[in-house]
C-alpha atoms as a PDB file:
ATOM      1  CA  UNK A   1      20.924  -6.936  12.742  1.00  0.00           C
ATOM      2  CA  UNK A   2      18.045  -6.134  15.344  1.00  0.00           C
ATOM      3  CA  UNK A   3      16.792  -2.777  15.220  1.00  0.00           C
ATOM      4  CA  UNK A   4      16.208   0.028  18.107  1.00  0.00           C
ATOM      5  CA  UNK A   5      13.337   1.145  18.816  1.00  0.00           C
ATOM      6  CA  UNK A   6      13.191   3.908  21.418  1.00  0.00           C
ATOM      7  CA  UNK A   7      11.155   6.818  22.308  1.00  0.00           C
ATOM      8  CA  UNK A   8      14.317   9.114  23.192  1.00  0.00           C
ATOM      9  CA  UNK A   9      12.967  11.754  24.647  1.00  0.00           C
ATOM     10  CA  UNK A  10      10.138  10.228  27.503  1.00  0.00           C
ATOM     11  CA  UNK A  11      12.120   8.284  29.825  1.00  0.00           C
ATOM     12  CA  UNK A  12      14.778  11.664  30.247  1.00  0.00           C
ATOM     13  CA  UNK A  13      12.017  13.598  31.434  1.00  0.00           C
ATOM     14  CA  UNK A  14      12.478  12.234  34.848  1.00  0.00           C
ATOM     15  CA  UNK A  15      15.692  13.239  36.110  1.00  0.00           C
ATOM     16  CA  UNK A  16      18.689  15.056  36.192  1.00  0.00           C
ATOM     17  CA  UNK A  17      20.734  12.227  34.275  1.00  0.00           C
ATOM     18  CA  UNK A  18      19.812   9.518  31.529  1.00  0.00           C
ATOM     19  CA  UNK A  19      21.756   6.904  29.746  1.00  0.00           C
ATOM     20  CA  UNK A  20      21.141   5.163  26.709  1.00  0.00           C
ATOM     21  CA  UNK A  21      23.034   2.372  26.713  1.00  0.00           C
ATOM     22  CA  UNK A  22      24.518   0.517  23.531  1.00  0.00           C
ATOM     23  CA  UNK A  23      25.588  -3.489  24.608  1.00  0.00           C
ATOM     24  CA  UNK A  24      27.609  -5.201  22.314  1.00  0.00           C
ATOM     25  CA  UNK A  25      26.341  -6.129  19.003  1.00  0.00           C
ATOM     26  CA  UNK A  26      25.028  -4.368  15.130  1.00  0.00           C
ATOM     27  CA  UNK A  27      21.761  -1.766  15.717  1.00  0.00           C
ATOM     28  CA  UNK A  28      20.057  -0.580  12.505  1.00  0.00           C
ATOM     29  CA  UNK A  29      18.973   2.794  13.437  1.00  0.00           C
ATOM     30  CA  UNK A  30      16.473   3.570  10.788  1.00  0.00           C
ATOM     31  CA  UNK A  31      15.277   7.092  11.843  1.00  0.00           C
ATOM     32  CA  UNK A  32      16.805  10.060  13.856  1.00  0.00           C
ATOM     33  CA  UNK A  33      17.301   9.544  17.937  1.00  0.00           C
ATOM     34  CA  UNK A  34      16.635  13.286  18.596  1.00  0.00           C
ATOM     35  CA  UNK A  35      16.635  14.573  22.034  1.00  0.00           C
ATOM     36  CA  UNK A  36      13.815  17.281  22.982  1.00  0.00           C
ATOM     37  CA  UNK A  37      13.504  18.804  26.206  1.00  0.00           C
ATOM     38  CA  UNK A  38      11.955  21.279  27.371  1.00  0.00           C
ATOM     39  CA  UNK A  39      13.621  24.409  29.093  1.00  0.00           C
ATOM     40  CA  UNK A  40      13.208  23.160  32.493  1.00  0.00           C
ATOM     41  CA  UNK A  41      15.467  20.135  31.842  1.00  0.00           C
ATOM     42  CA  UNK A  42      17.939  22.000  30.336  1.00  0.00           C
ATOM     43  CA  UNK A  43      20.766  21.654  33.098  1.00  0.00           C
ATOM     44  CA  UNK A  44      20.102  17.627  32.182  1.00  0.00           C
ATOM     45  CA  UNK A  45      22.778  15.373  31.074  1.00  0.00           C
ATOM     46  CA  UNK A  46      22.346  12.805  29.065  1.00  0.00           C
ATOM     47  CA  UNK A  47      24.926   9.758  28.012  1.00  0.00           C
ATOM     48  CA  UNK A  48      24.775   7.562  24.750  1.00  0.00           C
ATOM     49  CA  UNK A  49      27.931   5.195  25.158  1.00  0.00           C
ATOM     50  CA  UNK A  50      28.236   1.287  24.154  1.00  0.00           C
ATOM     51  CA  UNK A  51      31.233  -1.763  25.194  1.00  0.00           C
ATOM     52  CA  UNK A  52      33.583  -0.126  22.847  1.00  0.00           C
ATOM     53  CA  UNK A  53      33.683   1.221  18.918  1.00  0.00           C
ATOM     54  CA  UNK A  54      34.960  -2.242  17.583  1.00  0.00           C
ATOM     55  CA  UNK A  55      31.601  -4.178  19.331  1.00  0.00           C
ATOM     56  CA  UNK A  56      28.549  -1.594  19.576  1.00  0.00           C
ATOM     57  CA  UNK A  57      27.859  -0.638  16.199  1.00  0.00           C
ATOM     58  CA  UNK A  58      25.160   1.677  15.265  1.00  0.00           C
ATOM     59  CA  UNK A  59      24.190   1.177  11.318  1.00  0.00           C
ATOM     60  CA  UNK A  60      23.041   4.442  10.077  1.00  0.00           C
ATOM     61  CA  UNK A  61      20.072   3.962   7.595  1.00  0.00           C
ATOM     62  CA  UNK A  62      18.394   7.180   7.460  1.00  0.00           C
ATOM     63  CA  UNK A  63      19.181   9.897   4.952  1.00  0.00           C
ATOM     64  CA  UNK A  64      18.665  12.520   8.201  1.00  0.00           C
ATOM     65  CA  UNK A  65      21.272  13.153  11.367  1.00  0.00           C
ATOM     66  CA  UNK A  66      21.627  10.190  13.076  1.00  0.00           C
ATOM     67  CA  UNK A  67      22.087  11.880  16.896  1.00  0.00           C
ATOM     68  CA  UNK A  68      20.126  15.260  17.041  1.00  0.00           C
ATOM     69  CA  UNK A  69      20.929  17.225  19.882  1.00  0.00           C
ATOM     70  CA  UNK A  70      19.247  19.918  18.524  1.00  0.00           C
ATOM     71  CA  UNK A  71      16.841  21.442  21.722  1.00  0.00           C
ATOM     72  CA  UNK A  72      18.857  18.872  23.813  1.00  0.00           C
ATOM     73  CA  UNK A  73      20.595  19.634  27.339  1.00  0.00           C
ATOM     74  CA  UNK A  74      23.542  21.904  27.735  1.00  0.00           C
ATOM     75  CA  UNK A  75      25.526  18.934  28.005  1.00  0.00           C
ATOM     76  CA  UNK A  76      25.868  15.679  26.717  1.00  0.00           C
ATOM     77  CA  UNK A  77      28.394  12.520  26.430  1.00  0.00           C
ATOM     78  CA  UNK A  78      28.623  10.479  23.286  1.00  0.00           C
ATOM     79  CA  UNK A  79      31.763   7.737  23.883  1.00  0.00           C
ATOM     80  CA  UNK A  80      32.606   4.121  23.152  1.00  0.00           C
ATOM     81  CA  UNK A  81      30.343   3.273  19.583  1.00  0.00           C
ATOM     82  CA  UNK A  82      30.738   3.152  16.136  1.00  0.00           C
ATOM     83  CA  UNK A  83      28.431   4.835  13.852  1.00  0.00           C
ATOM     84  CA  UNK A  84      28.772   3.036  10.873  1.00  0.00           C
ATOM     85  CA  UNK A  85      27.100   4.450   7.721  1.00  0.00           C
ATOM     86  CA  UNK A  86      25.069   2.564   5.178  1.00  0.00           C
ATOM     87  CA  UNK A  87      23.348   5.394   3.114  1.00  0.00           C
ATOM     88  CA  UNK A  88      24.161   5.463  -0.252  1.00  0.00           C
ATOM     89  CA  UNK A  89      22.812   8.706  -1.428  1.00  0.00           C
ATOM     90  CA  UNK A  90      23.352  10.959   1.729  1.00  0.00           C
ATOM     91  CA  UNK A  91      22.014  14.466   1.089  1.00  0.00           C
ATOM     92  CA  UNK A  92      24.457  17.672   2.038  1.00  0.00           C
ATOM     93  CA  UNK A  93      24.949  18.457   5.566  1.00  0.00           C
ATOM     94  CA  UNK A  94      23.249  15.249   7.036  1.00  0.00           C
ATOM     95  CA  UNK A  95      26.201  14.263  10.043  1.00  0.00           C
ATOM     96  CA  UNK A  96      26.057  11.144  12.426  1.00  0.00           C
ATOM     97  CA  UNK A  97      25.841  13.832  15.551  1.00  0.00           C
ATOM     98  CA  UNK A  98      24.568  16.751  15.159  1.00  0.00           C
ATOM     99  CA  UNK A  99      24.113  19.581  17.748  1.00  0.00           C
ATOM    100  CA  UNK A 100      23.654  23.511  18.310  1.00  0.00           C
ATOM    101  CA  UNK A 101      24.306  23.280  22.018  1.00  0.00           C
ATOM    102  CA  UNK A 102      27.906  21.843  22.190  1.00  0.00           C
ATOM    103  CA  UNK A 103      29.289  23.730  24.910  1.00  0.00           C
ATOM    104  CA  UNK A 104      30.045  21.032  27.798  1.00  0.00           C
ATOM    105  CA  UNK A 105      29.668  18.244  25.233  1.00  0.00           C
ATOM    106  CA  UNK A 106      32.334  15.043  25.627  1.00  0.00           C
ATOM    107  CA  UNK A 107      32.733  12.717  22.016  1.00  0.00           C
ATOM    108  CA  UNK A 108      35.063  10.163  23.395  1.00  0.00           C
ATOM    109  CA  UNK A 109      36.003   7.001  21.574  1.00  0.00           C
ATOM    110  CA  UNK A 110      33.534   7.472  18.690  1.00  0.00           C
ATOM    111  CA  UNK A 111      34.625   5.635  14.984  1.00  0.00           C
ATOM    112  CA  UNK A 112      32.269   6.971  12.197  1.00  0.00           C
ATOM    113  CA  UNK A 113      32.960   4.808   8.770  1.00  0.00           C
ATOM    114  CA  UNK A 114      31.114   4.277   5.876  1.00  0.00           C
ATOM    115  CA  UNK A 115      30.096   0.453   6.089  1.00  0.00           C
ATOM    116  CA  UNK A 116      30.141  -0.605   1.844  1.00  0.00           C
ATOM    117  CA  UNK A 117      31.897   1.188  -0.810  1.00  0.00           C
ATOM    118  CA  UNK A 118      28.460   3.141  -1.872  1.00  0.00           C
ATOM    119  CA  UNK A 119      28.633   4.838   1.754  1.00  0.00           C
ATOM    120  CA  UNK A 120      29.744   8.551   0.680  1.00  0.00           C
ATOM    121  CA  UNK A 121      30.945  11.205   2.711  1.00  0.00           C
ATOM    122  CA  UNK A 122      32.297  13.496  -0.220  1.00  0.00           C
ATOM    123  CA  UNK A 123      29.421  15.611   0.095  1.00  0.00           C
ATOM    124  CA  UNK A 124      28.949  18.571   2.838  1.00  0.00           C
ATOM    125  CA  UNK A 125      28.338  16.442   6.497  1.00  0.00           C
ATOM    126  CA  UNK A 126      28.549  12.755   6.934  1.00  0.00           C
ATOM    127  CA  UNK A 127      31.007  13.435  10.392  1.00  0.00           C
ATOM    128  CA  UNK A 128      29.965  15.692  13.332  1.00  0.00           C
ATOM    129  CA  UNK A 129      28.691  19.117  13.316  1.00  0.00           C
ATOM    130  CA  UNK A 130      28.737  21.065  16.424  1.00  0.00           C
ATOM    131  CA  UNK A 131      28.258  25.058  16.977  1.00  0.00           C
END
């Protein structure tokens, strides 16, 4: 499966409202998409959605969160992907979306799976943690 490569944070600098759009198809996200802003973008919202969880799949490599909201905007959408997991030794409280500021947040529509039979989510995390 391709792989996406994306600076998350530079093109949300710019306005009020940023999308990061998930077409159809298997992404091997091999490192954290963490959103940092700084406090003057904090009323931003930003959007990660995709076609649908049965068609934009997001394979989870890393042993870190996938989604880090941590520092993100007071609000933010996640809808319409799968996050499928392919670690094999995930580390306690590593989760596919992770966030301290979940107070206008919207998870719509989201399937997170392990994607073999070594994909473990016995330990602490592995789901979504939001405060």
């Amino acid at each position: 499966p391709p792989s996406i490569k994306v600076s998350a944070s530079a093109p949300l600098l710019g306005g009020l409202s940023s999308c990061l759009y998930i077409p159809s198809g298997r992404y091997r996200i091999s490192s954290t998409l963490k959103f940092n802003l700084t406090t003057s973008n904090n009323n931003m919202k930003i959007t990660i959605r995709g076609d649908g969880p049965s068609v934009s799949t997001l394979l989870w490599t890393a042993e870190s969160h996938l989604l880090d909201m941590t520092n993100a905007p007071s609000s933010f959408v996640v809808k319409d992907i799968q996050i499928q997991s392919v670690i094999t030794n995930k580390t306690d409280n590593v989760y596919a979306i992770y966030s301290d500021v979940s107070s206008s947040s919207l998870i719509r529509n989201v399937w997170i799976t392990g994607g073999n039979a070594a994909a473990s989510f016995t330990k602490a995390g592995g789901g979504i943690f939001l405060i």
